[in-house]
PDB file of N, CA and C in Angstrom:
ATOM      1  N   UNK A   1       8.765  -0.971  14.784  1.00  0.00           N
ATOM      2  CA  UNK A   1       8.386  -0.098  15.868  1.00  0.00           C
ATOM      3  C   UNK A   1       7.635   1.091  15.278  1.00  0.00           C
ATOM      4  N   UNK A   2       6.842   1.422  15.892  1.00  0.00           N
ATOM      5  CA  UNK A   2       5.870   2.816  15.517  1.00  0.00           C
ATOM      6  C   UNK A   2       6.314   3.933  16.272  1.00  0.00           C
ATOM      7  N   UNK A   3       5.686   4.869  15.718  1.00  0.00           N
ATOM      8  CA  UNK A   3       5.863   6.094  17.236  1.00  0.00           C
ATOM      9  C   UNK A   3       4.509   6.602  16.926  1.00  0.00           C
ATOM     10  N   UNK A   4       4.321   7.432  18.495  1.00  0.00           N
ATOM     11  CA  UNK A   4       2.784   8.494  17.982  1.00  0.00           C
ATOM     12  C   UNK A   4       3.720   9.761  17.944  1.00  0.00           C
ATOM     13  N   UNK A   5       2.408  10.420  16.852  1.00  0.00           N
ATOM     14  CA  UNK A   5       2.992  11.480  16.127  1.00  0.00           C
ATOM     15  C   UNK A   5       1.928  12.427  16.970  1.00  0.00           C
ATOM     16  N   UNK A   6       0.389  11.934  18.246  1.00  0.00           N
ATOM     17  CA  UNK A   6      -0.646  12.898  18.887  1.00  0.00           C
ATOM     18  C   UNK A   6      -0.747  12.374  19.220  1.00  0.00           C
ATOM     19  N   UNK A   7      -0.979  13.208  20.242  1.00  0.00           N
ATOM     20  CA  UNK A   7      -1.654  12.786  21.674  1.00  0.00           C
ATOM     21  C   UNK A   7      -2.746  12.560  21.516  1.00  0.00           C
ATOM     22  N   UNK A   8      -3.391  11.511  22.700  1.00  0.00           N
ATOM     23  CA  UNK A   8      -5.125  11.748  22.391  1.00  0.00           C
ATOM     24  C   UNK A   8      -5.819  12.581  22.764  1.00  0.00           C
ATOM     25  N   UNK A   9      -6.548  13.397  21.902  1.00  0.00           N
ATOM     26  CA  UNK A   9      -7.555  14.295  22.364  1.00  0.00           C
ATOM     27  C   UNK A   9      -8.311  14.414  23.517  1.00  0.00           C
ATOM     28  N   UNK A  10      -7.528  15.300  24.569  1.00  0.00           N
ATOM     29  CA  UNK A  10      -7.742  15.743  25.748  1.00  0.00           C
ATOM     30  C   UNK A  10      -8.349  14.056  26.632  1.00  0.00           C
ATOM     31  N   UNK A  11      -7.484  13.696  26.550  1.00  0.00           N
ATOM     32  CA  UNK A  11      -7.595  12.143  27.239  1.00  0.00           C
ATOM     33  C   UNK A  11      -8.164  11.487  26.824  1.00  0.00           C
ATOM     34  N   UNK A  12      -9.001  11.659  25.865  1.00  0.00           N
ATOM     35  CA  UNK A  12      -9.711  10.329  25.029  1.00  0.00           C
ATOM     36  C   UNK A  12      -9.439  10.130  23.713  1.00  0.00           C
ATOM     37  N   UNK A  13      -9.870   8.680  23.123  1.00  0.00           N
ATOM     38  CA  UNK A  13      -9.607   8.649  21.733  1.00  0.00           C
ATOM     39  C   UNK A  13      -9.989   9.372  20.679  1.00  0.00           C
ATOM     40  N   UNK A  14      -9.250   9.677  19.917  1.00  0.00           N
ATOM     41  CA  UNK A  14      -9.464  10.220  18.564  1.00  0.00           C
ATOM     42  C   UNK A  14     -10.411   9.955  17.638  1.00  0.00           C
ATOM     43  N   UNK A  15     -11.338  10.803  17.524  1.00  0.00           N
ATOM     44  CA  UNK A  15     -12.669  10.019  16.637  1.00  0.00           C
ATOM     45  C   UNK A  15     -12.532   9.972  15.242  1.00  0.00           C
ATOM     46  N   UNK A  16     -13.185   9.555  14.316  1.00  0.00           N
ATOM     47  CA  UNK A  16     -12.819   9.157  12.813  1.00  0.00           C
ATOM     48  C   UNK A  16     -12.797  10.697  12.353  1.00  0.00           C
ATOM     49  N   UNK A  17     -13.410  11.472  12.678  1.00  0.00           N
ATOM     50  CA  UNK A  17     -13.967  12.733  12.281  1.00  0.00           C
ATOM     51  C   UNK A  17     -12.981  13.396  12.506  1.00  0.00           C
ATOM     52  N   UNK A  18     -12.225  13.599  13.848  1.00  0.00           N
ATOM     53  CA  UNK A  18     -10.960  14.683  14.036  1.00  0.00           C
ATOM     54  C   UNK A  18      -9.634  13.829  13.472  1.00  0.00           C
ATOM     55  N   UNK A  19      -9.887  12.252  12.938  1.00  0.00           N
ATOM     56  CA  UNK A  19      -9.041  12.330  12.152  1.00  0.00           C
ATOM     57  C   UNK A  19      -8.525  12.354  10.833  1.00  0.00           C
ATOM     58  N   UNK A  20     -10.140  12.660  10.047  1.00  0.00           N
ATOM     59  CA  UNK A  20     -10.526  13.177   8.857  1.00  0.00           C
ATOM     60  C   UNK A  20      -9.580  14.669   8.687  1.00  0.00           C
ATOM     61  N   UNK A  21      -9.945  15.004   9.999  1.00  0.00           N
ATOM     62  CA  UNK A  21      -9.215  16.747   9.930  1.00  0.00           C
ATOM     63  C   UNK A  21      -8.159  17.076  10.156  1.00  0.00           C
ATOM     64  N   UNK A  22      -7.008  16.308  10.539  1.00  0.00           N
ATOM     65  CA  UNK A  22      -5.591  16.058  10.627  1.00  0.00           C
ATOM     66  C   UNK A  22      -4.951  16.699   9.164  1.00  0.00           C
ATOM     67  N   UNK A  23      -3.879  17.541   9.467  1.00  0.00           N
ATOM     68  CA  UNK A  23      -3.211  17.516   8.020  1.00  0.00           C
ATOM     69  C   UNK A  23      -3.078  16.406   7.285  1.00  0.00           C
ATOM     70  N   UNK A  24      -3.206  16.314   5.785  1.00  0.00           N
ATOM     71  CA  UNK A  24      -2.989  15.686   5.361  1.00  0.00           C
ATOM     72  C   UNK A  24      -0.738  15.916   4.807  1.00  0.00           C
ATOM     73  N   UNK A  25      -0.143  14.377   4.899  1.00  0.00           N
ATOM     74  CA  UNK A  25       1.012  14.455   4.652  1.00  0.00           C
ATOM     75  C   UNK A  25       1.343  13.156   4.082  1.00  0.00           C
ATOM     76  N   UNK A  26       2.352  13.453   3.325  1.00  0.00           N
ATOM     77  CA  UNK A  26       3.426  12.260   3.343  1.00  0.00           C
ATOM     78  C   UNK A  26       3.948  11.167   4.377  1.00  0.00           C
ATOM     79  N   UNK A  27       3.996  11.132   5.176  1.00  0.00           N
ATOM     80  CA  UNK A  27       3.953  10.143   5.948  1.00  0.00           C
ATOM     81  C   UNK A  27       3.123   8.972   6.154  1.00  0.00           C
ATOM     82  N   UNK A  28       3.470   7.988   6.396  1.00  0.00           N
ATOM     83  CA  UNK A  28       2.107   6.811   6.477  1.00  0.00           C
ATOM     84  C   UNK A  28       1.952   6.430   8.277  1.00  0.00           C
ATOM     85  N   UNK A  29       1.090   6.856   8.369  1.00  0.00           N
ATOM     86  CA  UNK A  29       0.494   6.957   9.474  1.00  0.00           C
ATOM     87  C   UNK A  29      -1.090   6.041   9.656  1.00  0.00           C
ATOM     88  N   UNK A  30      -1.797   6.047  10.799  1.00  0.00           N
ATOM     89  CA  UNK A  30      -2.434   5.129  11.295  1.00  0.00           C
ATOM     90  C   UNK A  30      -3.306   5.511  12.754  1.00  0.00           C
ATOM     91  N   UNK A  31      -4.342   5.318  12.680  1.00  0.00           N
ATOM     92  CA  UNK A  31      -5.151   5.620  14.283  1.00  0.00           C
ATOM     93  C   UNK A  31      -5.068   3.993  15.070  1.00  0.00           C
ATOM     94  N   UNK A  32      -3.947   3.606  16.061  1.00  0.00           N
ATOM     95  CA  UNK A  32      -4.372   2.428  16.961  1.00  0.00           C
ATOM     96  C   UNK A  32      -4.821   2.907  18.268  1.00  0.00           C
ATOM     97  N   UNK A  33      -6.196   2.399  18.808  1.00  0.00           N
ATOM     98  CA  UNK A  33      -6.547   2.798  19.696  1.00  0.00           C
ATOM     99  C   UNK A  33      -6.282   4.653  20.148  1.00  0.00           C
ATOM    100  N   UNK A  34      -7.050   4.982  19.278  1.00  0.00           N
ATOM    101  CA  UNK A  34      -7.536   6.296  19.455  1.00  0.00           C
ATOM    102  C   UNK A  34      -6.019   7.359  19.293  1.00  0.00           C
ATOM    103  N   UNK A  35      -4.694   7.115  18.764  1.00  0.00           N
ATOM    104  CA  UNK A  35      -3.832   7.552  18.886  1.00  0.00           C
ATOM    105  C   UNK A  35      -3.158   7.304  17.333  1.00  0.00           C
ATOM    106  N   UNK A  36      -2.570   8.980  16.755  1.00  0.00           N
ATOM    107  CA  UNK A  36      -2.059   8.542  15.358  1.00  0.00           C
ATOM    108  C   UNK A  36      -0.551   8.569  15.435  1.00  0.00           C
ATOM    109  N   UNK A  37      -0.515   6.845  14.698  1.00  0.00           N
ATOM    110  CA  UNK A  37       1.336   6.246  15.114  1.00  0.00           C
ATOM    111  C   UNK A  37       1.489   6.365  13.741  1.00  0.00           C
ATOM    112  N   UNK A  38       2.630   6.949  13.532  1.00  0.00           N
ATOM    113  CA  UNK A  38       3.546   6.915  11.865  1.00  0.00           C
ATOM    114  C   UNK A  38       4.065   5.520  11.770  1.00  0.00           C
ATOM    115  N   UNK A  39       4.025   4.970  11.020  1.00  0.00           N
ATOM    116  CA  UNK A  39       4.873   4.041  10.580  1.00  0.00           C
ATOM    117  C   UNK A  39       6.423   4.308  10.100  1.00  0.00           C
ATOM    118  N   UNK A  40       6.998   3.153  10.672  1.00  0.00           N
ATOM    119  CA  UNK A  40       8.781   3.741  10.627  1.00  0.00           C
ATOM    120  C   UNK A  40       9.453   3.993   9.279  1.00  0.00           C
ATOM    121  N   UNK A  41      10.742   4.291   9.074  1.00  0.00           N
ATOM    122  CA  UNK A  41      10.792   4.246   7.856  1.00  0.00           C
ATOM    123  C   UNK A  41      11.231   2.303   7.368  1.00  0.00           C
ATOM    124  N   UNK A  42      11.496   2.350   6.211  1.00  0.00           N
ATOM    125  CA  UNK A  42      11.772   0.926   5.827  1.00  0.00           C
ATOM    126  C   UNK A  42      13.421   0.493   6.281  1.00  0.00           C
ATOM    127  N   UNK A  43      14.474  -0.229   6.094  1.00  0.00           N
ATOM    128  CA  UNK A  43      14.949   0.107   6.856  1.00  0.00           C
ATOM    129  C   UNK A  43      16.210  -0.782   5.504  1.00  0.00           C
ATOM    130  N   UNK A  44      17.341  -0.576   5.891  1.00  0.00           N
ATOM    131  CA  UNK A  44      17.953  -0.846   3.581  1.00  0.00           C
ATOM    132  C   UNK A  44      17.994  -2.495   3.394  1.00  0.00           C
ATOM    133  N   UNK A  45      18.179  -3.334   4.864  1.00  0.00           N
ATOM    134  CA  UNK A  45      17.894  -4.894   4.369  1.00  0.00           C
ATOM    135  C   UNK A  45      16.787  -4.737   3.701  1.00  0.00           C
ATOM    136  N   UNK A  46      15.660  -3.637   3.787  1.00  0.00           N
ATOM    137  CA  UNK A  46      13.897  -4.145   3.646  1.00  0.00           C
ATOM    138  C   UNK A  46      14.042  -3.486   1.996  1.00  0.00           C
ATOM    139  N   UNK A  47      14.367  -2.422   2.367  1.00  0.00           N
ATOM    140  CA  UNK A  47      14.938  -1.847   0.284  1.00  0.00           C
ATOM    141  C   UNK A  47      15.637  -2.668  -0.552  1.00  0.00           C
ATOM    142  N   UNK A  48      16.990  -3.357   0.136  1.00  0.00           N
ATOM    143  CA  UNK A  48      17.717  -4.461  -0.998  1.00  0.00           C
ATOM    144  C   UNK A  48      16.637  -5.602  -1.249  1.00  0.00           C
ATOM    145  N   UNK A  49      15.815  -6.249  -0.477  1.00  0.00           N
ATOM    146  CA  UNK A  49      15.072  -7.395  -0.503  1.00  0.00           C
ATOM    147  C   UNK A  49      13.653  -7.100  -1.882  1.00  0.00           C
ATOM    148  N   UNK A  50      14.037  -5.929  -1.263  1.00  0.00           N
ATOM    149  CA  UNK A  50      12.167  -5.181  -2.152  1.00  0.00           C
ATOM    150  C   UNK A  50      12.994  -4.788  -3.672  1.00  0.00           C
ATOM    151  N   UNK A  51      13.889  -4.424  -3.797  1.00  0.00           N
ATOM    152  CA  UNK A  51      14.549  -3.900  -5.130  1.00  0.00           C
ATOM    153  C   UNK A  51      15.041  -5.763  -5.906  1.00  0.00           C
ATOM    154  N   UNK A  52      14.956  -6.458  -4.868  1.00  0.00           N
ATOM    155  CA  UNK A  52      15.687  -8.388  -5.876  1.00  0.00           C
ATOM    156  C   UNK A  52      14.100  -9.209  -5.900  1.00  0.00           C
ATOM    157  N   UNK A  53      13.304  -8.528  -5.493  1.00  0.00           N
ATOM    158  CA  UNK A  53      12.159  -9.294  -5.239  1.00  0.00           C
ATOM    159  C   UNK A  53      10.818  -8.566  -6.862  1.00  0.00           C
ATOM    160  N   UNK A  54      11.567  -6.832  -6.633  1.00  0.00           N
ATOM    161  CA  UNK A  54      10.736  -6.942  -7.893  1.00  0.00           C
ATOM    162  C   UNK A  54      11.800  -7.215  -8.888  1.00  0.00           C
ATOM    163  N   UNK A  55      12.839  -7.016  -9.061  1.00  0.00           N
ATOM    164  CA  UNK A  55      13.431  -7.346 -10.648  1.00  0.00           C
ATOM    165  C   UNK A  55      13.024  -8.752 -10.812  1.00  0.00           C
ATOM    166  N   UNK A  56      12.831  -9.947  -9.966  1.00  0.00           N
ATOM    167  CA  UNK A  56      12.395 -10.980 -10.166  1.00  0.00           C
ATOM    168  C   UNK A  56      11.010 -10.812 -10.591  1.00  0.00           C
ATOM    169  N   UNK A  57      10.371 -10.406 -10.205  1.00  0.00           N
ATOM    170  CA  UNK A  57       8.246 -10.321 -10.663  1.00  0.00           C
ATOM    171  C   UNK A  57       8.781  -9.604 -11.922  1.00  0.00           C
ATOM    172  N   UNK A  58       9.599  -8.108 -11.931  1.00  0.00           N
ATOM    173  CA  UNK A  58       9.756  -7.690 -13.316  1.00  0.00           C
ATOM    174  C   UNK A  58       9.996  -8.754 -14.776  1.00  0.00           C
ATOM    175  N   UNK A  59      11.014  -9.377 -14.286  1.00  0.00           N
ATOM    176  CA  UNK A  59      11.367 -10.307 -15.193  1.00  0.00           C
ATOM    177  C   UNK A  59      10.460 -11.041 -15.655  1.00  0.00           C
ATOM    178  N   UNK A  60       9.548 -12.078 -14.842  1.00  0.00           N
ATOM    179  CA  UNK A  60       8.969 -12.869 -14.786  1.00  0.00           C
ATOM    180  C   UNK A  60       7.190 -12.352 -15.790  1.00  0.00           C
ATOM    181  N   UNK A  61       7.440 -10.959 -14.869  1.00  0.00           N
ATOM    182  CA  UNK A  61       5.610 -10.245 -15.561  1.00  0.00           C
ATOM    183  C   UNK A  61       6.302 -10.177 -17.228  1.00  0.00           C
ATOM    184  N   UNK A  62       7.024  -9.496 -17.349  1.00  0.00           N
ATOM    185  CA  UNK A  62       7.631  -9.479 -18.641  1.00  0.00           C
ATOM    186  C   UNK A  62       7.785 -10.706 -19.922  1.00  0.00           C
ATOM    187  N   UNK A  63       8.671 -11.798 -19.813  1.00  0.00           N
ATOM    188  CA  UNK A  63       8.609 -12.399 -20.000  1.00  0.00           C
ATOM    189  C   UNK A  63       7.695 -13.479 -20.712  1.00  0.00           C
ATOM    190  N   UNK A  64       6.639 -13.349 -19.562  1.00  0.00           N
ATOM    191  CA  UNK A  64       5.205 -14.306 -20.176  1.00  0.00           C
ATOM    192  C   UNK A  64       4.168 -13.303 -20.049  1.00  0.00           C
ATOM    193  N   UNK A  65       4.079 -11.643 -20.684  1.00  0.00           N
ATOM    194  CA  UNK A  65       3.286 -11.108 -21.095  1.00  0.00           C
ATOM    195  C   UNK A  65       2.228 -10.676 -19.761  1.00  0.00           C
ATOM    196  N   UNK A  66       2.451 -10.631 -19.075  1.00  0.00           N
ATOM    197  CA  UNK A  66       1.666 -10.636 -17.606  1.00  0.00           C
ATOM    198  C   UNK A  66       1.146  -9.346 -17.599  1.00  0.00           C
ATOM    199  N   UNK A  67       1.709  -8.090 -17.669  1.00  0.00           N
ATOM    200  CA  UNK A  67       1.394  -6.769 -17.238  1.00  0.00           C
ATOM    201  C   UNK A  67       2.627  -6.126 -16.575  1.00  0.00           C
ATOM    202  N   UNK A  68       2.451  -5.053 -15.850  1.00  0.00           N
ATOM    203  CA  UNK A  68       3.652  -4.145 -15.196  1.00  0.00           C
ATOM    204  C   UNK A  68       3.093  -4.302 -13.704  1.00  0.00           C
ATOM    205  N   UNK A  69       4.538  -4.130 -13.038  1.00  0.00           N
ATOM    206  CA  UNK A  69       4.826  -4.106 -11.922  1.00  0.00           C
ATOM    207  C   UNK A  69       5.212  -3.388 -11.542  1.00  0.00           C
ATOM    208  N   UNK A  70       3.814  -3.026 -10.049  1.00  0.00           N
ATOM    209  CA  UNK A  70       4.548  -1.005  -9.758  1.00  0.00           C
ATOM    210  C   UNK A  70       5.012  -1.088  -7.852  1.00  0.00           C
ATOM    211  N   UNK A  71       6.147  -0.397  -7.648  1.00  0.00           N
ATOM    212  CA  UNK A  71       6.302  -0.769  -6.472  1.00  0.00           C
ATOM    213  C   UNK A  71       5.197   0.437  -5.751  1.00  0.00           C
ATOM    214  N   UNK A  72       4.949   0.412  -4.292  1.00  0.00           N
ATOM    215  CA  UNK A  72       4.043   1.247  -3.540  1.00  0.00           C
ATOM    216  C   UNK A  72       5.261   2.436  -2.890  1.00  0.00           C
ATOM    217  N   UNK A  73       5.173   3.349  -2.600  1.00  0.00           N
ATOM    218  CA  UNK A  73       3.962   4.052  -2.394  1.00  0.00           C
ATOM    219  C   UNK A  73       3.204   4.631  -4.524  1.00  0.00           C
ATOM    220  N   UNK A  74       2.257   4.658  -4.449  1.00  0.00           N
ATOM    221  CA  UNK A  74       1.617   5.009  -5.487  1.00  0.00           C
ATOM    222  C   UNK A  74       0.626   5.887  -5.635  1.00  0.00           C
ATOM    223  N   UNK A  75       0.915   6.841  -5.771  1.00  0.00           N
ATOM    224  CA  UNK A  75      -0.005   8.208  -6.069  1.00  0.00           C
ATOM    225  C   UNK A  75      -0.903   8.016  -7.664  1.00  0.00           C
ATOM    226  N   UNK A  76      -2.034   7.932  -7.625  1.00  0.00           N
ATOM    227  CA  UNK A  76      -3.140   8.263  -8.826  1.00  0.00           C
ATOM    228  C   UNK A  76      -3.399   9.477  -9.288  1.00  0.00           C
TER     229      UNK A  76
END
């Protein structure tokens, strides 16, 4: 489930431009149809699944020399 986090701009959609100009935050958010919806949080079945799913790729990248495995969110 999503939620909107704005309304649309005075009854119409949100253009790429006013949503260039939105604070920028931590949250992961999204413009559908002219309206910006946060995405929910994850929810702990979706964390236990994501924490057995990489120790498995960990293992596996490891193992046969593959490279590292980074979970998201990921800041550069």
């Amino acid at each position: 489930m999503t939620r909107a986090i704005s309304p649309r701009v005075a009854d119409r959609e949100l253009t790429f431009e006013e949503y260039l100009r939105t604070p920028e935050t931590n949250l992961r958010h999204e413009v559908i149809d002219g309206v910006i919806v946060m995405s929910p949080s994850p929810t702990a079945e979706h964390q236990w699944l994501l924490g057995n799913l990489y120790r498995l790729l960990f293992e596996h990248a490891t193992q046969n020399h593959l490279g590292r495995i980074i979970l998201p969110p990921l800041i550069s």
